[in-house]
Protein backbone atom coordinates (compact mmCIF):
# COMPACT_ATOMS: atom_id res chain seq x y z
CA UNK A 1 0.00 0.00 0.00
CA UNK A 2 1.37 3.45 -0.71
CA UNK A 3 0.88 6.44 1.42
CA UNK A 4 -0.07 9.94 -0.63
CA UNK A 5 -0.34 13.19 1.42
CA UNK A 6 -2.96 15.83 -0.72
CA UNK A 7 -3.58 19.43 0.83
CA UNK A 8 -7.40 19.70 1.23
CA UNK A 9 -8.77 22.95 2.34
CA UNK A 10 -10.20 23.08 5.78
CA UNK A 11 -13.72 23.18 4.63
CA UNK A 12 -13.71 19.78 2.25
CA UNK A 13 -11.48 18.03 5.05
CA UNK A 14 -14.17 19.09 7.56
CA UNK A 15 -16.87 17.19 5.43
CA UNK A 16 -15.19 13.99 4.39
CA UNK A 17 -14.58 13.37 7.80
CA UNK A 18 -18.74 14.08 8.91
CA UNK A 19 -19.44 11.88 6.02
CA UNK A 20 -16.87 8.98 6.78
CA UNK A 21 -18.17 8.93 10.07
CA UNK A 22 -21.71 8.86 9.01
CA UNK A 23 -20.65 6.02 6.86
CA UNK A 24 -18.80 4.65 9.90
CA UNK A 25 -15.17 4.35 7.86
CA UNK A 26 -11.97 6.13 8.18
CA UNK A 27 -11.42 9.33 6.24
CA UNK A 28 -8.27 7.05 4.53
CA UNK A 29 -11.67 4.66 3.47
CA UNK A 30 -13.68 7.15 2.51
CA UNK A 31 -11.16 9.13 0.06
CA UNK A 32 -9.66 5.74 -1.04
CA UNK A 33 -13.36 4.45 -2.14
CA UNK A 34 -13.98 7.80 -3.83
CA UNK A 35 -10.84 8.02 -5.91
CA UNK A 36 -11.84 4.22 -7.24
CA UNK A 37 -15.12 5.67 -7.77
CA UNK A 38 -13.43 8.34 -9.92
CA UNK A 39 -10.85 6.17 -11.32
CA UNK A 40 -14.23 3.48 -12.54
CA UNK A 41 -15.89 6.35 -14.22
CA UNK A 42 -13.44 7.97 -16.14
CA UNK A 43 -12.16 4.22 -16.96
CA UNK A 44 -15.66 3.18 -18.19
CA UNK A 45 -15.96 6.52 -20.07
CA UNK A 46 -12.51 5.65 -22.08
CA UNK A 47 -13.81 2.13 -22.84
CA UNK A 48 -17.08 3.83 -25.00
CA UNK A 49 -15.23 6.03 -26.12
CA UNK A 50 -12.96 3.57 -27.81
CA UNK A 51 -15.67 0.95 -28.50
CA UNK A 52 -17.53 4.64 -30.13
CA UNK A 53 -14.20 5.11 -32.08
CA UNK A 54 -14.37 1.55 -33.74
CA UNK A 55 -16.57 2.50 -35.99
CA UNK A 56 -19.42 0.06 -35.37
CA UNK A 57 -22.68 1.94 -36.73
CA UNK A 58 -23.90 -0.89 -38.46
CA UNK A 59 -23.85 -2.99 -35.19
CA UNK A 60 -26.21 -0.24 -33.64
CA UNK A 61 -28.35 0.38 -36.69
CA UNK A 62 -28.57 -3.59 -37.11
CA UNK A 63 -30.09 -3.81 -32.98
CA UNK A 64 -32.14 -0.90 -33.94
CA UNK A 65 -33.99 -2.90 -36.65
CA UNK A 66 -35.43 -4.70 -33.81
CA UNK A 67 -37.46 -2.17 -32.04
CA UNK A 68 -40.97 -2.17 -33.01
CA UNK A 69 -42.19 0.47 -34.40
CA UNK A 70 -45.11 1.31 -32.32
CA UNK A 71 -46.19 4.73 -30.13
CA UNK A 72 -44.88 5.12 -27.01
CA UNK A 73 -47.10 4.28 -24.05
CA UNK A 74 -49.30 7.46 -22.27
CA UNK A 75 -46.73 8.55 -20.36
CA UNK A 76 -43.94 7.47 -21.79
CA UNK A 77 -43.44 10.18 -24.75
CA UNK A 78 -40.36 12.10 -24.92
CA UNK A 79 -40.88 15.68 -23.85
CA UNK A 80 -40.72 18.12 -26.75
């Protein structure tokens, strides 16, 4: 395990710690399981990006072919 020391200011240290003890974890817990939150998101975003890049339009128009084409239930319209 490495140790990292980051300068927070005052006011965001204040809250991590009220919320890592409302989750009943350490602060280290709490800002380790947000950075792999952060680290999972911008991962998944570079994985559609890349599957995006690939060029696969056909694939997606090929799926769409599937959906029937019938109204949308009352209530399920898209807003205009």
């Amino acid at each position: 395990m490495t140790a990292l020391t980051i300068r927070l200011p005052d006011s965001v240290h204040r809250k991590i710690k009220e919320l890592a003890a409302n989750d009943g974890v350490s602060v280290n817990q709490f800002i380790a399981s947000a950075a792999a939150e952060k680290m999972a998101s911008v991962m998944t975003l570079d994985y559609l990006r890349a599957e995006a890049a690939k060029g696969r339009r056909e694939d997606f128009l090929a799926v769409l072919n599937h959906v029937p084409g019938v109204l949308p239930a009352p209530g399920d319209e898209s807003p205009s």
